[in-house]
N, C-alpha and C. Protein backbone atom coordinates (compact mmCIF):
# COMPACT_ATOMS: atom_id res chain seq x y z
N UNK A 1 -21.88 23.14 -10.09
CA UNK A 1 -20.80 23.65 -9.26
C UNK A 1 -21.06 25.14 -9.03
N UNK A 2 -20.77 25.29 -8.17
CA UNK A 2 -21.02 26.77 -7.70
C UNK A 2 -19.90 27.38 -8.17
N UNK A 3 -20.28 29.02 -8.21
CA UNK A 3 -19.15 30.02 -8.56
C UNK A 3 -18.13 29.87 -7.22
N UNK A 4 -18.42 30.27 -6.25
CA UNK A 4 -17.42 29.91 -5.07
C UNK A 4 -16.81 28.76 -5.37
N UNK A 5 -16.93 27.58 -5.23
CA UNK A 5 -16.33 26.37 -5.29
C UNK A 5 -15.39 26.60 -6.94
N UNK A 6 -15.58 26.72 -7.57
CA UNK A 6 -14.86 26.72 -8.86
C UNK A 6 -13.76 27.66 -8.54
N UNK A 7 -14.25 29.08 -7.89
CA UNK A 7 -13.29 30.16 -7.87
C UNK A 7 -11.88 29.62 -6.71
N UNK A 8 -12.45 28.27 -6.11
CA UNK A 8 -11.56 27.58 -5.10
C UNK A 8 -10.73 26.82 -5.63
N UNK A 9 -11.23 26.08 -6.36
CA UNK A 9 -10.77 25.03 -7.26
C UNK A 9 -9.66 25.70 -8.60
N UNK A 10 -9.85 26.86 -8.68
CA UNK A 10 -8.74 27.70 -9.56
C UNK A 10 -7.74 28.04 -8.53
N UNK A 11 -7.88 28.73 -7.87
CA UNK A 11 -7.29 29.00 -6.98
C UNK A 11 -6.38 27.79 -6.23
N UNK A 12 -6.85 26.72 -6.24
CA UNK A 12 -5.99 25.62 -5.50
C UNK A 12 -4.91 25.87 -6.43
N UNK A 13 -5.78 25.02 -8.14
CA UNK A 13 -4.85 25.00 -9.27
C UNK A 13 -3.57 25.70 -9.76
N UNK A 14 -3.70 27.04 -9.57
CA UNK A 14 -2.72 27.90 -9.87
C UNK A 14 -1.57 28.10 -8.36
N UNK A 15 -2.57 28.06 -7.33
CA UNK A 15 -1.27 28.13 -7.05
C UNK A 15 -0.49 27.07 -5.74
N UNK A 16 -0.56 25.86 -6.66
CA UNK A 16 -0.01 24.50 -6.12
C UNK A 16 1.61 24.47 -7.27
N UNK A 17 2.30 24.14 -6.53
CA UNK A 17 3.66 23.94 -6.81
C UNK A 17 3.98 23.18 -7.77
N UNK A 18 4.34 23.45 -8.94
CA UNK A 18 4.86 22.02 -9.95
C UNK A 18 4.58 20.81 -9.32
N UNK A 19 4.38 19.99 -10.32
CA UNK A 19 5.35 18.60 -9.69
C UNK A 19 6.10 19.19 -10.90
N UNK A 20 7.72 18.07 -10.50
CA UNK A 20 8.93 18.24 -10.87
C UNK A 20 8.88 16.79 -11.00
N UNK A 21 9.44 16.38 -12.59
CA UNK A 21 9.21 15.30 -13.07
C UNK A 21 10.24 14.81 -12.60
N UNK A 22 10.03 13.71 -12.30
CA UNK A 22 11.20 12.17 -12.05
C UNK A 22 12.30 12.11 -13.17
N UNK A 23 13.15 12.06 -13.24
CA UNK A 23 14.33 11.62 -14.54
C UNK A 23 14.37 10.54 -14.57
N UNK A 24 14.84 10.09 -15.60
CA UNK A 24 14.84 8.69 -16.03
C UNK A 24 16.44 7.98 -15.07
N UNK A 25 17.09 8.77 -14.53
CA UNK A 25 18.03 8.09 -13.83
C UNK A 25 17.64 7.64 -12.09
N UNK A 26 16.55 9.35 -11.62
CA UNK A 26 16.12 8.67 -10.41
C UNK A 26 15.17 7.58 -10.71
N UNK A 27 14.38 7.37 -11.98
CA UNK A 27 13.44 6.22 -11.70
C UNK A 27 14.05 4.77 -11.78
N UNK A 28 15.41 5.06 -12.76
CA UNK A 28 16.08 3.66 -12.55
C UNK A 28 16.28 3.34 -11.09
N UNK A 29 17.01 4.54 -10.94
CA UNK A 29 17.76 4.34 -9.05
C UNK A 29 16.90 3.70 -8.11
N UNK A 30 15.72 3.86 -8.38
CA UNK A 30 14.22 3.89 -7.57
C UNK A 30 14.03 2.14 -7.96
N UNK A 31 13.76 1.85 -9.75
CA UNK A 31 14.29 0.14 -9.52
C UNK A 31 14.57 -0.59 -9.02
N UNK A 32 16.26 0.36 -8.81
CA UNK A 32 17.47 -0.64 -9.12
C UNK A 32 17.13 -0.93 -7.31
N UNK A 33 16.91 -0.14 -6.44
CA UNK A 33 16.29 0.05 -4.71
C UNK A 33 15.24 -1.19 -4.62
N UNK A 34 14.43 -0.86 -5.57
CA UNK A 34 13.47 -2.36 -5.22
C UNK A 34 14.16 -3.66 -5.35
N UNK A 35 14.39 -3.77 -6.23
CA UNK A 35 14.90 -5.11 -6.57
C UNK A 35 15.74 -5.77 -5.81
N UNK A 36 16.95 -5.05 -5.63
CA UNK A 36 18.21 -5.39 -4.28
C UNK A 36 17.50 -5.65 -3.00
N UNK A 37 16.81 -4.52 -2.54
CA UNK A 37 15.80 -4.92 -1.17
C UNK A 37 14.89 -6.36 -1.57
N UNK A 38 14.53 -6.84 -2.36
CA UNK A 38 14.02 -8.05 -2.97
C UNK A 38 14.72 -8.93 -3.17
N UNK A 39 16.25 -9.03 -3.06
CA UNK A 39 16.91 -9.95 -3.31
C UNK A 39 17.09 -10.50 -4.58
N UNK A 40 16.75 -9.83 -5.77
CA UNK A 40 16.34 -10.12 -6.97
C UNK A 40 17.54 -9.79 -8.05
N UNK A 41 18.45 -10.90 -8.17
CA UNK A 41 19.52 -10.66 -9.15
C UNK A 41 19.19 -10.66 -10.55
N UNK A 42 17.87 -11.01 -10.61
CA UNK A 42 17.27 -10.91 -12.16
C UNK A 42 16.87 -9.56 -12.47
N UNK A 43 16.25 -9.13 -12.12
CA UNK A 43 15.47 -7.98 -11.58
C UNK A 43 16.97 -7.29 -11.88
N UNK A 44 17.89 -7.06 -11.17
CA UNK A 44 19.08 -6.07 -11.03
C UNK A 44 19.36 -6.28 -12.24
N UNK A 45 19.95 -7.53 -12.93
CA UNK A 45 20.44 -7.22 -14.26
C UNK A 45 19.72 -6.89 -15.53
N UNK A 46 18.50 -6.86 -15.26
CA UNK A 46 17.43 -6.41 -16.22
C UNK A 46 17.28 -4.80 -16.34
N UNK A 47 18.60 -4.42 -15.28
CA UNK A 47 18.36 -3.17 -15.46
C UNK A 47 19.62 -2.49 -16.22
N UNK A 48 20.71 -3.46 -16.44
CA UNK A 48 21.42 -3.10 -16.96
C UNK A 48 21.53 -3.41 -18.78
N UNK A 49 22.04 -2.75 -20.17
CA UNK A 49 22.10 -3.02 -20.97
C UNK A 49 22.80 -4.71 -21.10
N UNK A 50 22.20 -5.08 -21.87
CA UNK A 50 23.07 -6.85 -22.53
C UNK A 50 24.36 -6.56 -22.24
N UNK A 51 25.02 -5.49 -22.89
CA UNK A 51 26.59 -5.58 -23.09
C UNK A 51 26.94 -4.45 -21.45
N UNK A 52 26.06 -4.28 -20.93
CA UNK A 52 26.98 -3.24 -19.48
C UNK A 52 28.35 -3.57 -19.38
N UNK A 53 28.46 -2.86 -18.82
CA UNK A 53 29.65 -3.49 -17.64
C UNK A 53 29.59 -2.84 -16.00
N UNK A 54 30.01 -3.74 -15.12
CA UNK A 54 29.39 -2.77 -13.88
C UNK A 54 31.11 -3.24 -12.99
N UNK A 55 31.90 -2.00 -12.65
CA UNK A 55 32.76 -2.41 -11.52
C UNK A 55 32.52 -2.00 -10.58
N UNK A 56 33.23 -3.07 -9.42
CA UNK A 56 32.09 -2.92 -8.45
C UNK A 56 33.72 -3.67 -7.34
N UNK A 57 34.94 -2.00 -7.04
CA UNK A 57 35.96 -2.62 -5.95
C UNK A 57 36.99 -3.10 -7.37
N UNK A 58 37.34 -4.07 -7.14
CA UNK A 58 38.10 -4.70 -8.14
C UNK A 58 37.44 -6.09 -8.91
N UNK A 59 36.20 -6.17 -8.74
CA UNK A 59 35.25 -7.03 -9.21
C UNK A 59 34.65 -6.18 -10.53
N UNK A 60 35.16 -6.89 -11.47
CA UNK A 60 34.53 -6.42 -13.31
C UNK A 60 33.52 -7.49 -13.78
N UNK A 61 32.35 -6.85 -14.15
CA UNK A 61 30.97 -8.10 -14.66
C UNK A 61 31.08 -7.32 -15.92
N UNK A 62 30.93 -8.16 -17.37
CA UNK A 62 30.13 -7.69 -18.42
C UNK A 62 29.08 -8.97 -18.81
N UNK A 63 28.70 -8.32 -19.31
CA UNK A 63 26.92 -8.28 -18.93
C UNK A 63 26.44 -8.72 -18.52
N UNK A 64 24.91 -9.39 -19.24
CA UNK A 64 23.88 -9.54 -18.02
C UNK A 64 23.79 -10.72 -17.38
N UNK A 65 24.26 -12.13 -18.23
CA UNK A 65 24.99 -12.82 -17.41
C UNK A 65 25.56 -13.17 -16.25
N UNK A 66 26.83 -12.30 -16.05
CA UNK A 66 28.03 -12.20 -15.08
C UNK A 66 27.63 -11.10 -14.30
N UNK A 67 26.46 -10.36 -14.81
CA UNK A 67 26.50 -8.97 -13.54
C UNK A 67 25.30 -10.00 -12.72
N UNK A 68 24.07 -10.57 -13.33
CA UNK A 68 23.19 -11.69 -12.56
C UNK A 68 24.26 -12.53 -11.50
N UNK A 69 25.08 -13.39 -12.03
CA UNK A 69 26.36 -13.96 -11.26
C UNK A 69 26.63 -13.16 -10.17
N UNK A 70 26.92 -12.19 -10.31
CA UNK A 70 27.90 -10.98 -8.94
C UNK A 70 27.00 -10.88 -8.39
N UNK A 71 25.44 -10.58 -8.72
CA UNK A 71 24.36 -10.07 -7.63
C UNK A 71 23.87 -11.75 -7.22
N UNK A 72 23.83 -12.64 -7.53
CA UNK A 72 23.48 -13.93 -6.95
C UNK A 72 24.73 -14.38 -5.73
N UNK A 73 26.10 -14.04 -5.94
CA UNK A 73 27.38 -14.02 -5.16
C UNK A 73 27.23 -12.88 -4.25
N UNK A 74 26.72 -12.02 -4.31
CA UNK A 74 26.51 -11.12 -3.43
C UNK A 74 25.24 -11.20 -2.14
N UNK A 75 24.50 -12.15 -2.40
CA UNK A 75 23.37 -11.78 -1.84
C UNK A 75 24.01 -13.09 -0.97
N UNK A 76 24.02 -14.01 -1.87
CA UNK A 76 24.94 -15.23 -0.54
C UNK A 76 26.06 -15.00 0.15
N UNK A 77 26.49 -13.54 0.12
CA UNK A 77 27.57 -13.59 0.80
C UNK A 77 27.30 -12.31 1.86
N UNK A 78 25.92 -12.13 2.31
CA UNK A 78 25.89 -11.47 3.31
C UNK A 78 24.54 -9.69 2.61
N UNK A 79 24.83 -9.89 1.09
CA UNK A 79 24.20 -8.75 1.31
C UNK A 79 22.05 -9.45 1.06
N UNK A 80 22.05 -10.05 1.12
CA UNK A 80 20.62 -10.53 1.40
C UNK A 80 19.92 -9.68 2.28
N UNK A 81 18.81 -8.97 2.07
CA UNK A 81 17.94 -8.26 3.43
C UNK A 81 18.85 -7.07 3.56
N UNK A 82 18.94 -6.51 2.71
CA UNK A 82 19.85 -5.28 2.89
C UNK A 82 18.76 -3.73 2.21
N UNK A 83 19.07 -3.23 3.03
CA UNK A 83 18.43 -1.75 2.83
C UNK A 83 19.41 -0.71 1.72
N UNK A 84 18.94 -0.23 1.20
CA UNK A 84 19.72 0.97 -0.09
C UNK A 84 19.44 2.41 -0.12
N UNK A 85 20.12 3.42 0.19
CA UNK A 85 19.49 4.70 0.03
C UNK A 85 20.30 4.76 -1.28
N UNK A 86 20.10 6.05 -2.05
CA UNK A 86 20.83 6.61 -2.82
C UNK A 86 20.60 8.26 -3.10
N UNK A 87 21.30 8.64 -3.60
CA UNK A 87 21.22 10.30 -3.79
C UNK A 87 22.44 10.83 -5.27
N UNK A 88 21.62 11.11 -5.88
CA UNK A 88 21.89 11.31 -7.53
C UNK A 88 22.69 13.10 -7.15
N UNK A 89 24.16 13.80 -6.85
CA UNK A 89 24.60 14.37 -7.09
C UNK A 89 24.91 14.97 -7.91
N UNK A 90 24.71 14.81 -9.36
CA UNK A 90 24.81 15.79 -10.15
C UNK A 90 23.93 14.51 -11.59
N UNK A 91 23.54 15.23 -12.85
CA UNK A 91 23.06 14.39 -13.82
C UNK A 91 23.75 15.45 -15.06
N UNK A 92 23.98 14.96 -16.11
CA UNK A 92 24.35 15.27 -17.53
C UNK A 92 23.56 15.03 -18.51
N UNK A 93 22.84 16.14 -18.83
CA UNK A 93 22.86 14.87 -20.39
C UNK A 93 23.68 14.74 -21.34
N UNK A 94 24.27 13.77 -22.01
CA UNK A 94 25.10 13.82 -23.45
C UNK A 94 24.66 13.66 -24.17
N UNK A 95 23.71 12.88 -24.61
CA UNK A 95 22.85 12.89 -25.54
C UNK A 95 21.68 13.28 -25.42
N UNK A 96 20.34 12.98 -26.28
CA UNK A 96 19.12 12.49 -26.36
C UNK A 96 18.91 11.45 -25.54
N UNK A 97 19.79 10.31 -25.80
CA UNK A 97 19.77 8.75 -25.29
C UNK A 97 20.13 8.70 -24.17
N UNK A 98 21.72 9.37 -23.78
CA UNK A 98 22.95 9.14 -22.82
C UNK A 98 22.85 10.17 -21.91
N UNK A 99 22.79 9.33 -20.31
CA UNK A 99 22.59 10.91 -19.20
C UNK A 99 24.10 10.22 -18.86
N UNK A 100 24.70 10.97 -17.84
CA UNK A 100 25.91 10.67 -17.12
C UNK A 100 25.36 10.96 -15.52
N UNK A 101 25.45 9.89 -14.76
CA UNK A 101 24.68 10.19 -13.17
C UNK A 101 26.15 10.28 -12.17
N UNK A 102 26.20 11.06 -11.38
CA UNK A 102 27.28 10.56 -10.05
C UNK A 102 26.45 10.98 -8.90
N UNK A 103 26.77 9.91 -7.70
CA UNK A 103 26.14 10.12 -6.84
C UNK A 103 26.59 9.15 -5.80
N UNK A 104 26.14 8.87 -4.17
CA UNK A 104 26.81 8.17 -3.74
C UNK A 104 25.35 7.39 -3.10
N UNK A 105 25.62 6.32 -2.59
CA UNK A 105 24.74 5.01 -1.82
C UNK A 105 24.98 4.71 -0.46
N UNK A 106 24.66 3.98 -0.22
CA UNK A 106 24.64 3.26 1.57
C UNK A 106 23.38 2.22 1.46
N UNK A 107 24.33 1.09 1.65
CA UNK A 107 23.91 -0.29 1.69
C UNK A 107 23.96 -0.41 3.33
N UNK A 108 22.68 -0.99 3.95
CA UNK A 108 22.89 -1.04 5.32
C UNK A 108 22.22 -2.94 5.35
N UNK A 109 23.47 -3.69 5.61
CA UNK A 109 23.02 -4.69 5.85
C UNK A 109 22.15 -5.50 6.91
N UNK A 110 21.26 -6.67 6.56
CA UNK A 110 20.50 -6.70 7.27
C UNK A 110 20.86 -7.46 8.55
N UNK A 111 20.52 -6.81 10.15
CA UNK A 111 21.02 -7.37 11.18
C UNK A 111 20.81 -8.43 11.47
N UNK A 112 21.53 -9.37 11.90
CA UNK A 112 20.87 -10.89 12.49
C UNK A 112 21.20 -10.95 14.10
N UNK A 113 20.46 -11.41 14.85
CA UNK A 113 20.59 -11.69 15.54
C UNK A 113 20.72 -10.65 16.73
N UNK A 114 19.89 -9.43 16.38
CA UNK A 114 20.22 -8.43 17.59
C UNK A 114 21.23 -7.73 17.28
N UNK A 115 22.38 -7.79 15.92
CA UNK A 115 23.96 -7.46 15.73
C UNK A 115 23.28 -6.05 15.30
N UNK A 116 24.14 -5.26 15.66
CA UNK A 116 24.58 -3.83 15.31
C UNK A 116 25.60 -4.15 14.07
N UNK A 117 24.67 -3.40 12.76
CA UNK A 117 25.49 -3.54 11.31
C UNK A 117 26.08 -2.53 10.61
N UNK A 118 27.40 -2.10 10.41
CA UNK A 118 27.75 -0.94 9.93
C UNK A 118 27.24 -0.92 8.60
N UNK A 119 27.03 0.31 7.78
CA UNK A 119 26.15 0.11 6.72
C UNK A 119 27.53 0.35 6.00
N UNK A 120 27.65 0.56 4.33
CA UNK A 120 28.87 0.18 3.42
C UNK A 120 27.72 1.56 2.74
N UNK A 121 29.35 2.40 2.62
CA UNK A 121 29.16 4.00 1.67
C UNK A 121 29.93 3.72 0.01
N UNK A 122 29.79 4.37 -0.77
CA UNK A 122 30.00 4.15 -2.02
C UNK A 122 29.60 5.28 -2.71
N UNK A 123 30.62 6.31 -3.27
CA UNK A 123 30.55 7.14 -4.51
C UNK A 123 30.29 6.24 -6.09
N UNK A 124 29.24 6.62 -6.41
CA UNK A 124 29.49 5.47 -8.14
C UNK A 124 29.18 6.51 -9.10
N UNK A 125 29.52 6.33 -10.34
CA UNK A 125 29.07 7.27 -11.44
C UNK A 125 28.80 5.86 -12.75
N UNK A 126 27.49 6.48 -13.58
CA UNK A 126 27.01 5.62 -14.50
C UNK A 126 26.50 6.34 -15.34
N UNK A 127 26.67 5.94 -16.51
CA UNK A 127 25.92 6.36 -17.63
C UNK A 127 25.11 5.05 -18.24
N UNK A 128 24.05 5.83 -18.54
CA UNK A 128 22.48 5.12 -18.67
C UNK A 128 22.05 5.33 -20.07
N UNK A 129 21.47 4.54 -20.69
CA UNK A 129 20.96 4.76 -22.00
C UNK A 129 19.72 4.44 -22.37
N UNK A 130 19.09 4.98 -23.56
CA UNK A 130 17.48 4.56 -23.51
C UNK A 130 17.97 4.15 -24.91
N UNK A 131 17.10 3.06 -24.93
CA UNK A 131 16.86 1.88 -26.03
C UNK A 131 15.80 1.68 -26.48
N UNK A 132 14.98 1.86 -27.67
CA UNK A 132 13.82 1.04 -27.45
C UNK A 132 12.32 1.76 -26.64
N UNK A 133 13.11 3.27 -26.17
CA UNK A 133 12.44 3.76 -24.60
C UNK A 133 12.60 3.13 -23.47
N UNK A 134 13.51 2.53 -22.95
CA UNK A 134 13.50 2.16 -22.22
C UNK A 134 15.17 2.37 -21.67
N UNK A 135 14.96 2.78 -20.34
CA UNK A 135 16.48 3.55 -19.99
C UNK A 135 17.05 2.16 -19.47
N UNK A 136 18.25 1.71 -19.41
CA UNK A 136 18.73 0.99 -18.87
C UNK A 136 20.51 1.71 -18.71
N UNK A 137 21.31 0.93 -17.89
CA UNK A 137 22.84 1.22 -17.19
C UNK A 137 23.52 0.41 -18.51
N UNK A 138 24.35 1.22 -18.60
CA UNK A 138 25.58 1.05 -19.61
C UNK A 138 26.69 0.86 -18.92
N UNK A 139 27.39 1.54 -18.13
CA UNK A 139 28.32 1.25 -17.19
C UNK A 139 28.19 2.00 -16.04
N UNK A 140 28.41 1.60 -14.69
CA UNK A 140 28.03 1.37 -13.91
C UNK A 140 29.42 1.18 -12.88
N UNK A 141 29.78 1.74 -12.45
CA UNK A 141 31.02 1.93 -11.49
C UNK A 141 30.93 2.61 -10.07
N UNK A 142 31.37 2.01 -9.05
CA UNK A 142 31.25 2.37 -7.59
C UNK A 142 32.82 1.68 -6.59
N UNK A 143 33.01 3.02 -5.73
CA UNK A 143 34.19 2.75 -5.03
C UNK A 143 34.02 3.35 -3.49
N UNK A 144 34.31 2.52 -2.69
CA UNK A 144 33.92 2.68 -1.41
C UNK A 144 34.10 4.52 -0.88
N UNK A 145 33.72 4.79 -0.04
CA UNK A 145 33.44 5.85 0.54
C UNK A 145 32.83 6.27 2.58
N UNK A 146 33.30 6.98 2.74
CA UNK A 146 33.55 7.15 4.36
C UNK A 146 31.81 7.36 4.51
N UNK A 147 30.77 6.48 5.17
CA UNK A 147 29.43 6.90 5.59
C UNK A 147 29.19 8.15 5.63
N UNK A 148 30.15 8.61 6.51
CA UNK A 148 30.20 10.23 7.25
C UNK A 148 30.47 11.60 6.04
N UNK A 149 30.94 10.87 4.99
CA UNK A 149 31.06 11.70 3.69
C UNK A 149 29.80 11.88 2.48
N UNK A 150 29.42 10.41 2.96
CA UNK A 150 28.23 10.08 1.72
C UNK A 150 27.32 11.07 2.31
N UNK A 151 26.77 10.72 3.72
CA UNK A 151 25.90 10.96 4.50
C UNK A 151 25.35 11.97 5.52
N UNK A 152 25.96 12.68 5.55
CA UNK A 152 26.48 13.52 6.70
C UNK A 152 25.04 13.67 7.71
């Protein structure tokens, strides 16, 4: 290697921008995005602890069971082929283990037939826990919200 080329190759090095590590709540979020776009109610509750609980409106699931149930009832009832953004507004940690996430979503369901689909906004806040190393949702709560608020 040449002195030039090396003196380049430092030079890239130093002065390239962090990366800025992923948190363990956007990588769930990032999951929990695949799986739903997949249609995958297994997948979704695998992301939540055994004992979660997730409310979801006036619909209460504990655990992984009954939250599998709600996402298998959900997907037959229209949200199948549905798109997910999300955006993590603030994070906590409380513990070592325990983050606290709030943030809001937009579910944009999938169109049939040429239909123009209003997408569904949602503020939720969850706290997440690592087990084992492995982060999973402890509870898990979301309540509708104006698009135009989530989203602007």
């Amino acid at each position: 290697m040449t002195m030039i080329a090396a003196l380049s190759l430092l030079a890239l090095a130093t002065n390239s921008a962090p990366v800025k590590p992923v948190s363990a709540s956007a990588k769930l979020l990032a999951d929990y995005r695949i799986a739903l776009e997949h249609d995958d109610a297994d997948a979704l509750a695998a992301l939540f602890l055994p004992d979660a609980e997730l409310a979801d409106g006036n619909m209460v699931a504990n655990g992984t069971a009954e939250i599998t149930a709600l996402y298998v009832g959900a997907f037959a009832q229209g949200l199948s082929g549905s798109r997910l953004e999300t955006r993590i507004d603030s994070e906590r940690l409380l513990a070592p283990t325990v983050r606290f996430v709030r943030g809001v979503s937009r579910i944009t369901p999938a169109a049939a037939g040429g239909q123009i689909v209003k997408p569904f906004c949602a503020r939720f806040i969850a706290t997440i826990t690592s087990r084992n190393g492995l982060w999973r949702i402890a509870t898990f709560s979301e309540s509708a919200l104006a698009c135009g608020t989530a989203f602007p």
